[in-house]
Protein backbone atom coordinates (compact mmCIF):
# COMPACT_ATOMS: atom_id res chain seq x y z
CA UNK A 1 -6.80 18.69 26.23
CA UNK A 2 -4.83 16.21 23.98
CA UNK A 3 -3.76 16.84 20.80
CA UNK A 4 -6.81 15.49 19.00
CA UNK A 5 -8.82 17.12 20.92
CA UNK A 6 -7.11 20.62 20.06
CA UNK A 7 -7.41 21.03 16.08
CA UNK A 8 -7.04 18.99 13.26
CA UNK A 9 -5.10 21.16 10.80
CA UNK A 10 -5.93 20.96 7.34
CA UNK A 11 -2.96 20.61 4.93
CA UNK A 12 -4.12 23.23 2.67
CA UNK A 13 -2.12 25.74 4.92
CA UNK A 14 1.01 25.84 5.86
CA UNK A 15 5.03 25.01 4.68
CA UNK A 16 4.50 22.78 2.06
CA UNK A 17 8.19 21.49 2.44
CA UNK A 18 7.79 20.88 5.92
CA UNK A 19 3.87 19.62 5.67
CA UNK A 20 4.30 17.43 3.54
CA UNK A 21 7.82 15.59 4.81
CA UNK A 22 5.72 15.50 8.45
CA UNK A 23 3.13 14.16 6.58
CA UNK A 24 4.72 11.67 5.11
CA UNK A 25 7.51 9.71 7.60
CA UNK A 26 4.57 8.53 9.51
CA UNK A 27 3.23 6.79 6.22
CA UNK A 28 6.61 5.67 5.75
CA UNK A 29 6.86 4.28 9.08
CA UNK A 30 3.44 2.69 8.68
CA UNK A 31 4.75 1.13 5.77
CA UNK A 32 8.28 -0.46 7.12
CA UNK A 33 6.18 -1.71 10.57
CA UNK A 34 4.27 -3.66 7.40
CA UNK A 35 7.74 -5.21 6.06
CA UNK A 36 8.89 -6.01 9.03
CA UNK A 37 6.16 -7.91 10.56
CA UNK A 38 5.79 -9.77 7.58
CA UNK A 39 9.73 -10.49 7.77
CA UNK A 40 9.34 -11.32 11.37
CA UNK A 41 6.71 -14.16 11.23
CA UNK A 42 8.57 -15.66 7.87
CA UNK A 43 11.42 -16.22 10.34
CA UNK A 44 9.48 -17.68 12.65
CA UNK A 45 7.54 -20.33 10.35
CA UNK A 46 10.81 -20.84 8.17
CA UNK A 47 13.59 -21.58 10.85
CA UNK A 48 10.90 -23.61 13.08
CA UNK A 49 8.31 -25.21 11.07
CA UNK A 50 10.04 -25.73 7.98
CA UNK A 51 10.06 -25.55 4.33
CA UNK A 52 6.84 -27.00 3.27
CA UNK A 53 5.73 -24.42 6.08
CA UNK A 54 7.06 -21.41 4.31
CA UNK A 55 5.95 -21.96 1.14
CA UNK A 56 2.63 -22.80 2.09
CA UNK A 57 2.34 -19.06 3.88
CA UNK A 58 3.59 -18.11 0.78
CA UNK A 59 1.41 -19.23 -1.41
CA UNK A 60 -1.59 -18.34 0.74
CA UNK A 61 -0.21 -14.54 1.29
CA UNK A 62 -0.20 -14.08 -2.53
CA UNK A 63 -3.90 -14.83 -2.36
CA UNK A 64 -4.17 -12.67 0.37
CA UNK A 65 -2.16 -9.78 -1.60
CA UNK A 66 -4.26 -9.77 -4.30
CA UNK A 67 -7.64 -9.74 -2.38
CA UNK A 68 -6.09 -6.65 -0.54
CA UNK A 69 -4.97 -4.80 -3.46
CA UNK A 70 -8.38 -5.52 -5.05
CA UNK A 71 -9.75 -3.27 -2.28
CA UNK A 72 -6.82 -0.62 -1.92
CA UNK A 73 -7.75 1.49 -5.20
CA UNK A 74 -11.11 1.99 -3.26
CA UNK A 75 -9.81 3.18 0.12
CA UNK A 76 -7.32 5.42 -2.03
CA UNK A 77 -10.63 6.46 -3.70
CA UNK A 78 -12.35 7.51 -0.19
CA UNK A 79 -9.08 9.24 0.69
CA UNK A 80 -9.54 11.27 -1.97
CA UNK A 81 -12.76 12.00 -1.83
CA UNK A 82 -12.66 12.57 2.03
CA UNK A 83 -9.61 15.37 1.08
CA UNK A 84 -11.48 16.83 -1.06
CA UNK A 85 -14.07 17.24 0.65
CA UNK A 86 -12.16 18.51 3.56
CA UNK A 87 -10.55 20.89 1.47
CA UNK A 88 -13.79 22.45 0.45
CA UNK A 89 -14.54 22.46 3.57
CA UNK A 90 -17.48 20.06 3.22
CA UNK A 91 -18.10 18.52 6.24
CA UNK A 92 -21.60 17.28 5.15
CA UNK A 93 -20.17 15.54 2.32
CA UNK A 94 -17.00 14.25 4.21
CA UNK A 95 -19.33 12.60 6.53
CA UNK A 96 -21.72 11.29 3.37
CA UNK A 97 -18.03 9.36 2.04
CA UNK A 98 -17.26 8.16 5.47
CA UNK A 99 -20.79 6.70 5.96
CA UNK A 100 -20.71 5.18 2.53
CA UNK A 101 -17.42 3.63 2.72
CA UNK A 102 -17.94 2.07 5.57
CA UNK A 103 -21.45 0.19 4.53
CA UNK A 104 -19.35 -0.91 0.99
CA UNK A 105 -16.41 -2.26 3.11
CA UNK A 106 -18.45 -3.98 5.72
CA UNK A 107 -20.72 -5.69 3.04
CA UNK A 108 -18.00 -6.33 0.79
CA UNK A 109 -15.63 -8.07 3.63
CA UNK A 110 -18.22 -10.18 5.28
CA UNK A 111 -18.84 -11.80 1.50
CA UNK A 112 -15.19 -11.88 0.34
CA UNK A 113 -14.89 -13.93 3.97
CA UNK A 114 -17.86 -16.36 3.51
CA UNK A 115 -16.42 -16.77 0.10
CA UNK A 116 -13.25 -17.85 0.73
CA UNK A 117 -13.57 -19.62 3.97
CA UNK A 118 -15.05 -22.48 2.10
CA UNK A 119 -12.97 -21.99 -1.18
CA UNK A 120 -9.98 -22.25 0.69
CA UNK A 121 -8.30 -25.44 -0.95
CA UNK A 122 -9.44 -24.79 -4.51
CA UNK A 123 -8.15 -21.03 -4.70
CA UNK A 124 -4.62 -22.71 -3.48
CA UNK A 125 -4.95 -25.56 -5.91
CA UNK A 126 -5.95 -23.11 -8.60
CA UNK A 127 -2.52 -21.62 -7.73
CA UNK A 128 -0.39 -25.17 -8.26
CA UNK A 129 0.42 -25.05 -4.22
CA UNK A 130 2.41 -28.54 -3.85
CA UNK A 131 0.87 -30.90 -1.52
CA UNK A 132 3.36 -30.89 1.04
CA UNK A 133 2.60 -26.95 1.31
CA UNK A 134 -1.33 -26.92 0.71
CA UNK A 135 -1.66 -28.86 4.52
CA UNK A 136 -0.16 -25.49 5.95
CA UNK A 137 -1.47 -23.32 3.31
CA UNK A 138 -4.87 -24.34 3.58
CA UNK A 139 -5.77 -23.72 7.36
CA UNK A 140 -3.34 -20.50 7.93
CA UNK A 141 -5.49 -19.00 4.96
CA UNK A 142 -8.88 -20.26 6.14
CA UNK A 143 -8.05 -18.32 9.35
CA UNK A 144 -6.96 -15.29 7.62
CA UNK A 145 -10.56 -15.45 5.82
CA UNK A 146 -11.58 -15.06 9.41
CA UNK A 147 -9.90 -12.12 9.58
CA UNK A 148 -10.72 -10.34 6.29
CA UNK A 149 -13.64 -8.08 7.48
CA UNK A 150 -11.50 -6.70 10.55
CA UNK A 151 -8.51 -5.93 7.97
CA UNK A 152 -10.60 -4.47 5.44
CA UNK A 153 -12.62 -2.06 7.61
CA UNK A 154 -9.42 -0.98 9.86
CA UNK A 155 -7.66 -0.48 6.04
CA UNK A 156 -10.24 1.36 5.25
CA UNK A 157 -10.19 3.59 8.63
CA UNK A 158 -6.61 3.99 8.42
CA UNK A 159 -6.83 5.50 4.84
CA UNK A 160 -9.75 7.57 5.80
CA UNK A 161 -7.51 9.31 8.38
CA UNK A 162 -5.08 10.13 6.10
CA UNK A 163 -7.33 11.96 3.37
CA UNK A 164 -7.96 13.89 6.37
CA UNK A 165 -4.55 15.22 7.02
CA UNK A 166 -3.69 12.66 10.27
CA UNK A 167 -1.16 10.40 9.45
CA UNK A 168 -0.15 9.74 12.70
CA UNK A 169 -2.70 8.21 14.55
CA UNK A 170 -2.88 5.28 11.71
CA UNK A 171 1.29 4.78 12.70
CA UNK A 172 0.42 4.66 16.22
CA UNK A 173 -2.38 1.75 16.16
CA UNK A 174 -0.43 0.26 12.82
CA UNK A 175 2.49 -0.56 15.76
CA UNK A 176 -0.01 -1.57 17.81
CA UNK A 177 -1.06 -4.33 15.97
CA UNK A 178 2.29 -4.93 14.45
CA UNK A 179 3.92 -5.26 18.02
CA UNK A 180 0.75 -7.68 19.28
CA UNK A 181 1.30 -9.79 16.03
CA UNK A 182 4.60 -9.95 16.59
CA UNK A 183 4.52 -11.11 20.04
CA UNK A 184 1.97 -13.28 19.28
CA UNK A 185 3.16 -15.83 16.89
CA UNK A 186 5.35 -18.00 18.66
CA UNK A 187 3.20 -17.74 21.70
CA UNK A 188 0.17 -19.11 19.47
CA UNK A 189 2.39 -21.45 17.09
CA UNK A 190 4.20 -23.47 19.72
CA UNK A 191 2.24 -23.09 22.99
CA UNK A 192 2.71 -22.12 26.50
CA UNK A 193 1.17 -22.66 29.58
CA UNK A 194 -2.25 -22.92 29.23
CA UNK A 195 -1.78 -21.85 25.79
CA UNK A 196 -1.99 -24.74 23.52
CA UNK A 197 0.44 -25.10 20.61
CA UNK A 198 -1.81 -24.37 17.33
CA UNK A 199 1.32 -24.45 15.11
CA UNK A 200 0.72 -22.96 11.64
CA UNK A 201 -2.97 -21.88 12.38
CA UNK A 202 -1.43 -19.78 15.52
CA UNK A 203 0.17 -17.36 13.10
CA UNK A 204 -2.92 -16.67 11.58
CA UNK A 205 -4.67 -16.63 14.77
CA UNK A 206 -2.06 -13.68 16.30
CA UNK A 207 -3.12 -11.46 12.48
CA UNK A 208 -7.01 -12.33 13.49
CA UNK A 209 -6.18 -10.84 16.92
CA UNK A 210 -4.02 -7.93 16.28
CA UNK A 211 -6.09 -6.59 13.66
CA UNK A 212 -9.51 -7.05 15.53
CA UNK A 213 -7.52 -5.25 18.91
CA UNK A 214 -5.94 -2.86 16.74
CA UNK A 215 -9.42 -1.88 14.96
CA UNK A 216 -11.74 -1.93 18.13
CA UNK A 217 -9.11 0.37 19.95
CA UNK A 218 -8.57 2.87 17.14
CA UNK A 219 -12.69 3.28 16.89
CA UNK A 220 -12.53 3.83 20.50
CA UNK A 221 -9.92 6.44 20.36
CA UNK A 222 -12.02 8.19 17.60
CA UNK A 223 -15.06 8.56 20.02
CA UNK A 224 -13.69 9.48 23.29
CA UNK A 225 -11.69 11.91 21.44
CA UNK A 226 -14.81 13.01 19.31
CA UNK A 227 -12.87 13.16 16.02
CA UNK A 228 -14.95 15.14 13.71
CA UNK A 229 -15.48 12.66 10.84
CA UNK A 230 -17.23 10.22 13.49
CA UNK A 231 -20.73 9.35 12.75
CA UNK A 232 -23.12 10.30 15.32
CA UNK A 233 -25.91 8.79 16.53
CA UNK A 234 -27.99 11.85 14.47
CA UNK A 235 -25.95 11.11 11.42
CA UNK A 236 -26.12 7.08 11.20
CA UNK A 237 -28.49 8.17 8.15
CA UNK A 238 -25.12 8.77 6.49
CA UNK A 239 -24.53 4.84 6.93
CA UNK A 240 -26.74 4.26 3.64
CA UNK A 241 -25.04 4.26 0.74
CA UNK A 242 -24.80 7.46 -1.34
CA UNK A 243 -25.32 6.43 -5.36
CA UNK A 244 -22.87 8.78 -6.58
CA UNK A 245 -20.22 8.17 -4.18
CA UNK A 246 -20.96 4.65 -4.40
CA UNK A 247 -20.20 4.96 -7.80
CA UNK A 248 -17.06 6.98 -7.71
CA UNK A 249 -15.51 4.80 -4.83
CA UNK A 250 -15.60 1.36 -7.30
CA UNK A 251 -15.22 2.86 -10.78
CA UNK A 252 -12.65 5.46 -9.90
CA UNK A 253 -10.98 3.14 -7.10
CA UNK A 254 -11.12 -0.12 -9.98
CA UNK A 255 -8.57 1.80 -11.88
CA UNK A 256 -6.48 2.17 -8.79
CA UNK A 257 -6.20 -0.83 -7.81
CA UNK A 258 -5.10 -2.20 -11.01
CA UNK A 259 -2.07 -0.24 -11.38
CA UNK A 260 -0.79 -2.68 -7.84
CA UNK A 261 -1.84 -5.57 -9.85
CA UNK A 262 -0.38 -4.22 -13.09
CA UNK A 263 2.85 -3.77 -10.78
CA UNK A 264 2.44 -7.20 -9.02
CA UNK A 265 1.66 -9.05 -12.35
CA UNK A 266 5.11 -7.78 -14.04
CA UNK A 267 7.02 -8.71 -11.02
CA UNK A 268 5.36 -12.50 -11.15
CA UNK A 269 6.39 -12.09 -15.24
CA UNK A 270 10.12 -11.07 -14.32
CA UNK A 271 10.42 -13.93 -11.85
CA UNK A 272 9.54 -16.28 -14.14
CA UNK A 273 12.40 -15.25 -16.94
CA UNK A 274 14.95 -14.97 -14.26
CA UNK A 275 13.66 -18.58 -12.84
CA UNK A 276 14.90 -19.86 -16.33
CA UNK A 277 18.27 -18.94 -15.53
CA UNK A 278 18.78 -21.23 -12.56
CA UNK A 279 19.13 -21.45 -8.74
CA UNK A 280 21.91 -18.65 -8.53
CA UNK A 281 20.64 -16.34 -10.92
CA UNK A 282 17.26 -16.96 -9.29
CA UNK A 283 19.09 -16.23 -5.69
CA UNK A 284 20.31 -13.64 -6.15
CA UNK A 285 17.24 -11.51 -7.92
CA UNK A 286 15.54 -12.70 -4.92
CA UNK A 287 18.54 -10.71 -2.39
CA UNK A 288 18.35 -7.90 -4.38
CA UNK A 289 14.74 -7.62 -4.26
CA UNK A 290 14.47 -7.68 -0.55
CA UNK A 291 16.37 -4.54 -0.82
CA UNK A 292 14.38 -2.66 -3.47
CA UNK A 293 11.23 -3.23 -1.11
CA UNK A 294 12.87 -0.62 0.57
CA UNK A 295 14.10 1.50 -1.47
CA UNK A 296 10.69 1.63 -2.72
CA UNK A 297 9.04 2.52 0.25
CA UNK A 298 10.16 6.33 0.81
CA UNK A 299 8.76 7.02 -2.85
CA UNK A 300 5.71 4.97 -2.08
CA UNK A 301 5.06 6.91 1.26
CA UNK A 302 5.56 10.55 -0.50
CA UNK A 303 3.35 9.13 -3.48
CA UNK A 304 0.80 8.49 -0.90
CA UNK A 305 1.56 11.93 0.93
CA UNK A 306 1.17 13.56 -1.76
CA UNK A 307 -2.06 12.21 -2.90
CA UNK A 308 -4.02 13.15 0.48
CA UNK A 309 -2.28 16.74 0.19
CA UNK A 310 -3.20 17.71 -3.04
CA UNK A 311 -6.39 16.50 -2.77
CA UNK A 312 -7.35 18.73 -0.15
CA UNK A 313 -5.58 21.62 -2.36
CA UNK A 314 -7.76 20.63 -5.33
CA UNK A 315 -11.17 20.42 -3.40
CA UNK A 316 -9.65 24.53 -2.11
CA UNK A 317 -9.30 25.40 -5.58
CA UNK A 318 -5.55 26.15 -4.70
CA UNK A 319 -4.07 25.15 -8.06
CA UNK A 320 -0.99 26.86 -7.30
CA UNK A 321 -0.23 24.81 -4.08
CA UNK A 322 -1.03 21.82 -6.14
CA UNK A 323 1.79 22.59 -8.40
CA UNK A 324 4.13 22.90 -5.95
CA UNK A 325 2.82 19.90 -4.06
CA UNK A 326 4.26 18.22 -7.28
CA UNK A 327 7.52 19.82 -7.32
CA UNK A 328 8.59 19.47 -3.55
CA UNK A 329 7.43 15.69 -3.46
CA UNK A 330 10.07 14.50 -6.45
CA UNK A 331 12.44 16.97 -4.70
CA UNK A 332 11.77 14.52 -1.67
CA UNK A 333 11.48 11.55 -3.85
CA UNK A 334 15.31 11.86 -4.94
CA UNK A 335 16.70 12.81 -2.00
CA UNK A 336 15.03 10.08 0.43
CA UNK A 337 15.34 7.54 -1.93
CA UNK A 338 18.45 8.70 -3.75
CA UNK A 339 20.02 8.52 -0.30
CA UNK A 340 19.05 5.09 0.35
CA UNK A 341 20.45 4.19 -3.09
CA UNK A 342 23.93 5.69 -2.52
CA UNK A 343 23.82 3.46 1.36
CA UNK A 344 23.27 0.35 -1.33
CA UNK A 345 26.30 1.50 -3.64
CA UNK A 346 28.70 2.06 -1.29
CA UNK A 347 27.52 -1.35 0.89
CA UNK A 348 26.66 -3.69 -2.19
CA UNK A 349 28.15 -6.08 -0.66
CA UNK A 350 27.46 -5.92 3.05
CA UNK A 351 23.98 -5.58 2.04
CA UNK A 352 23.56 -8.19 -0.22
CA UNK A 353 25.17 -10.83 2.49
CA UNK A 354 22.37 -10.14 4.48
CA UNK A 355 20.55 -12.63 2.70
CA UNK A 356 23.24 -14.73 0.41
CA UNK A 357 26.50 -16.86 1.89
CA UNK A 358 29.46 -14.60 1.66
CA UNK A 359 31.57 -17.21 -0.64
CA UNK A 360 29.33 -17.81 -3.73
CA UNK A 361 28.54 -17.41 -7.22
CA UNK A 362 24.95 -15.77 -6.25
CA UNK A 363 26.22 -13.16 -4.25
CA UNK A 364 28.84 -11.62 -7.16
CA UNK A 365 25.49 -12.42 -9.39
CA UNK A 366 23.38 -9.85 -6.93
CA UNK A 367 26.43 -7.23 -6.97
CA UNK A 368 26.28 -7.05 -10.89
CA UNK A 369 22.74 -6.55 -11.00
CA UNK A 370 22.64 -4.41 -8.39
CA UNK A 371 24.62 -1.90 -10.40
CA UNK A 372 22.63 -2.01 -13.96
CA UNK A 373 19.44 -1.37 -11.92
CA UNK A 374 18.94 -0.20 -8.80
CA UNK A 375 19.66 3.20 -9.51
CA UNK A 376 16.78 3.41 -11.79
CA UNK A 377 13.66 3.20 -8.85
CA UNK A 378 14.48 7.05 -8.28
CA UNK A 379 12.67 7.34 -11.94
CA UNK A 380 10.31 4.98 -10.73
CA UNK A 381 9.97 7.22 -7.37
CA UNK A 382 8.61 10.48 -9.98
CA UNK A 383 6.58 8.57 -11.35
CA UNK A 384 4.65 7.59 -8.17
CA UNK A 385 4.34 10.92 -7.07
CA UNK A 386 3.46 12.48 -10.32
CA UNK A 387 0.32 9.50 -9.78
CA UNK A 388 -0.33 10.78 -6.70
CA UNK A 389 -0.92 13.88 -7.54
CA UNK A 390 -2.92 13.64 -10.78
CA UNK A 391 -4.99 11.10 -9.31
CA UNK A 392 -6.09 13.48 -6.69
CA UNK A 393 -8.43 15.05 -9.01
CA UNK A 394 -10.14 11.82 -10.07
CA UNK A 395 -7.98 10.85 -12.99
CA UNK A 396 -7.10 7.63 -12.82
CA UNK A 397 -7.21 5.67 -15.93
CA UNK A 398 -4.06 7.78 -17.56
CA UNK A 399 -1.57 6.18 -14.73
CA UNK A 400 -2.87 2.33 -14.98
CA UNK A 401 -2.22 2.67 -19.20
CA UNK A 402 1.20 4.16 -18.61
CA UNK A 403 2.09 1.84 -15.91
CA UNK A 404 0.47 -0.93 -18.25
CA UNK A 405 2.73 0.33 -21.42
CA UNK A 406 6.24 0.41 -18.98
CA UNK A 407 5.67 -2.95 -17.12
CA UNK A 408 4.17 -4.87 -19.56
CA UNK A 409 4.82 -3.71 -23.32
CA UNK A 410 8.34 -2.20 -22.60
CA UNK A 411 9.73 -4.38 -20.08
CA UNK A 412 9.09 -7.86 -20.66
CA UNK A 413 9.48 -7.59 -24.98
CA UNK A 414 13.11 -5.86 -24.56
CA UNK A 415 14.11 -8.82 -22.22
CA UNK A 416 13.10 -11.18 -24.37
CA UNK A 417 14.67 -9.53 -27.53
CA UNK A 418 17.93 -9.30 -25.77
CA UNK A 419 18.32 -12.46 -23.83
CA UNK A 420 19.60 -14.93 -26.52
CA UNK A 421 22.21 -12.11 -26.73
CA UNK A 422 23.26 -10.39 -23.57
CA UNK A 423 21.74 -13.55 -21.40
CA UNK A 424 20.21 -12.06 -17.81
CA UNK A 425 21.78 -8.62 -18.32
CA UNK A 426 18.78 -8.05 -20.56
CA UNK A 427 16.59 -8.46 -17.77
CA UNK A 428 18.52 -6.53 -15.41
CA UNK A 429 18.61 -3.60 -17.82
CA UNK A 430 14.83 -3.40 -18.31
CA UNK A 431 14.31 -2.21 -14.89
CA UNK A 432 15.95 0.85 -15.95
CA UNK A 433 14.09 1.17 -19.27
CA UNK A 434 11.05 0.70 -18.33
CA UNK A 435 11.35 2.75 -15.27
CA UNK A 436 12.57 5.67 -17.61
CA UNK A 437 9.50 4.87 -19.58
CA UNK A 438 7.14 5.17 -17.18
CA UNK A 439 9.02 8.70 -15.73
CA UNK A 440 8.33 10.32 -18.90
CA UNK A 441 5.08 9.40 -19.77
CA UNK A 442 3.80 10.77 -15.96
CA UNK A 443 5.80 13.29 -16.91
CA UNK A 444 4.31 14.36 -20.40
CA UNK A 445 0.68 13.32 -18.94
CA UNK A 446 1.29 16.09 -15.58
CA UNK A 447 2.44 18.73 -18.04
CA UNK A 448 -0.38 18.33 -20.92
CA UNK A 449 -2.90 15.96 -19.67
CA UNK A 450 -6.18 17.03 -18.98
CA UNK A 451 -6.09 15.70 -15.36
CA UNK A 452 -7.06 19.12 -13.89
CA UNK A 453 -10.27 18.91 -15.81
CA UNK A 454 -11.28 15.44 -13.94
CA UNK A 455 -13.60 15.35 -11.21
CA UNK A 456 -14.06 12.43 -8.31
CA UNK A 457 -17.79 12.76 -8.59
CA UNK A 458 -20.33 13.47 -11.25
CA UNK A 459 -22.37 15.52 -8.90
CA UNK A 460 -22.25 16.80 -5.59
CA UNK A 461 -23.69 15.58 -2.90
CA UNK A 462 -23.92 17.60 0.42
CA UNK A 463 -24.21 21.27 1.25
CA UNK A 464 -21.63 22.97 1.71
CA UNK A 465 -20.60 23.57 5.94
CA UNK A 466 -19.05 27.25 6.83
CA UNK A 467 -15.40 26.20 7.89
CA UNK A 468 -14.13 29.47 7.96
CA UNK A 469 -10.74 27.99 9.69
CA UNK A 470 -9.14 24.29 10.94
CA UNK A 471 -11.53 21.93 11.31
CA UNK A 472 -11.32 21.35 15.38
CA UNK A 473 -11.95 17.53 15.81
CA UNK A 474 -15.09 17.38 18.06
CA UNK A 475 -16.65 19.20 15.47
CA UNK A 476 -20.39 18.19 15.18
């Protein structure tokens, strides 16, 4: 019997110290097979296609990021609701959010595809993509269109997983397609064989692939092995969309979502006021942000972790577990990323060369600011999981105001106060500030907020199923 097949533990039982770091390295991992794919097939357009190349992917993958970020406050949404359910041992409405979710994100990719296929050019023009770079950008996007509905739906799937408990199997078929994309890009780019060389289109081609290999084989694993939130042929009723969850998936997921573009928005803001400080300055922000994408990503994974967990704890009623959900995920949150922070002090330099020459005026630039501000993303780090927990009770508009306050009221108005004075160190310092910022108003909101009151849906939905222990995974 394999180990799906056995039982699918629920993560309202248990170590929580232990359940939730297990939980959460295979999110982490998920996350870092992301980064370094996307690293991977930069090199491979930069070094041998050039610059027009590059920035053409560039410009078409911030199109991209926002079209998937428009959708990921809606798969967190189903994760939620799935733990939840799960956690009230609900398997009728489990099965009711599955069914729903996966009508929404069929409809809702085919159109966002048809859409953009033929908008290609005038979403990149609508962006200012220079000539030179819209002849790239244009067809690798169009192909990624192509693509849309098999990364949406295997996003959605993977997310699903996790709100109920499995984090793993999403790592395992995330490397899957990670490894096929990979391997795929030069042999699609330049040719081979009887392969013929489809140059910047091939990259796109290989994502097409991977994800629609990735997403057939994971919904082939999930039948043979009979997982028990599959939809059988008795239950493709389920496959018609449920008003009220309906309703909670796009109004509570909305919210979600626009904390990434609250986050993404800021970043495009601070880019702009470090562009005005020239090439160097510009240089080395850009070095040291390559390395706070990972120092980032331990805080995002327990964030995450932490969300599925204690929504499976709320929809138990086990308020006390939630609490300490809380506690052991910042616990987590400074020492994973706290160690990763001390690697960065003690190898500034090392690290920053990585990316800059090791005889220049960017690289000293990137040391400086390295020191006035990477320390401060362990604040940042509470506040994600502090999110991730209140959010698992459906309250989500408290964390997209405070996030809105810190990134965009805080931020940006003390750099601008303080750059005719202190030049770029003004920018540099209001990482820290509004970091801080945001840290304390999660904090004030977890401690006196009324998130415990919130509630994913208005009404319920399903009768309740007698689970009177783990959930084996060919449960009917």
């Amino acid at each position: 019997m394999s180990a799906l097949a056995a039982r699918q533990p629920l993560l309202t039982e248990g170590p929580i110290a232990r359940t939730l770091l297990m939980f959460a390295l295979p999110i982490l991992g998920s996350t870092v097979l992301q980064s370094l794919n996307a690293s991977v097939n930069a090199m491979w357009i930069g070094h041998f296609m050039g610059e027009s190349a590059l920035g053409g992917v560039s410009n078409a993958s911030l199109i991209v990021f926002l079209l998937l970020t428009a959708v990921f406050g809606v798969s967190m949404a189903s994760t939620i609701l799935v733990g939840q359910s799960l956690g009230a041992r609900n398997m009728v409405e489990a099965k009711r959010v599955v069914g729903t979710g996966v009508s929404f994100f069929v409809a809702l990719s085919v159109a966002v595809s048809v859409f953009g296929y033929f908008n290609t050019e005038w979403m990149l023009r609508q962006l200012g993509t220079p000539p030179d770079a819209l002849s790239y950008a244009a067809p690798y996007l169009r192909m990624i269109f192509v693509a849309m509905p098999s990364m949406y739906f295997y996003n959605f799937l993977m997310m699903t997983l996790r709100g109920a408990g499995d984090a793993r199997t999403p790592l395992a078929f995330m490397a899957m397609s990670v490894l096929l994309d990979i391997a795929l890009n030069p042999l699609l780019m330049f040719g081979w064989g009887p392969i013929p060389a489809m140059g910047i289109v091939g990259s796109s081609t290989a994502t097409l692939i991977s994800q629609s290999i990735a997403l057939i084989a994971l919904i082939t694993t999930l039948y043979a092995r009979k997982h028990f939130l599959r939809l059988t042929r008795a239950e493709l009723a389920y496959l018609r969309p449920d008003a009220t969850i309906l309703r909670s998936l796009i109004f509570k997921g909305l919210p979600m979502g626009l904390q990434m573009i609250v986050i993404s928005s800021s970043a495009m803001l601070m880019m702009r006021l470090v562009n005005g400080f020239g090439s160097h300055t510009t240089a080395a922000y850009g070095a040291a942000s390559q390395l706070w994408n990972y120092v980032q990503m331990p805080a995002m994974a327990i964030g995450a972790a932490v969300s599925s967990m204690a929504a499976q704890n709320v929809g138990a009623q086990l308020w006390d577990r939630v609490s300490r959900i809380a506690k052991v995920g910042v616990a987590y949150n400074f020492l994973l990323s706290g160690a990763l922070i001390a690697v960065i002090y003690v190898f500034n330099r090392a690290a920053l060369n990585l990316f800059l020459p090791g005889h220049g005026e960017a690289l000293t630039l990137a040391q400086h600011l390295n020191m006035i501000a990477v320390w401060s993303f362990m604040f940042f780090g509470v506040t994600f999981v502090l999110f991730g927990v209140v959010r698992s009770t459906g309250a989500v508009w408290p964390p997209l105001i405070i996030l809105t306050i810190s990134m965009w009221l805080i931020r940006p108005p003390f750099a601008y106060a303080l750059m005719p004075s202190i030049g770029a160190d003004a920018i540099w310092w209001s990482f820290p500030l509004g970091s801080l910022a945001s840290m304390l108003m999660a904090m004030a909101y977890y401690r006196r907020g009324g998130w415990r009151k919130a509630r994913m849906l208005s009404a319920p939905v399903g009768k309740p199923a007698t689970m009177d222990k783990p959930l084996p995974v060919g449960a009917e």
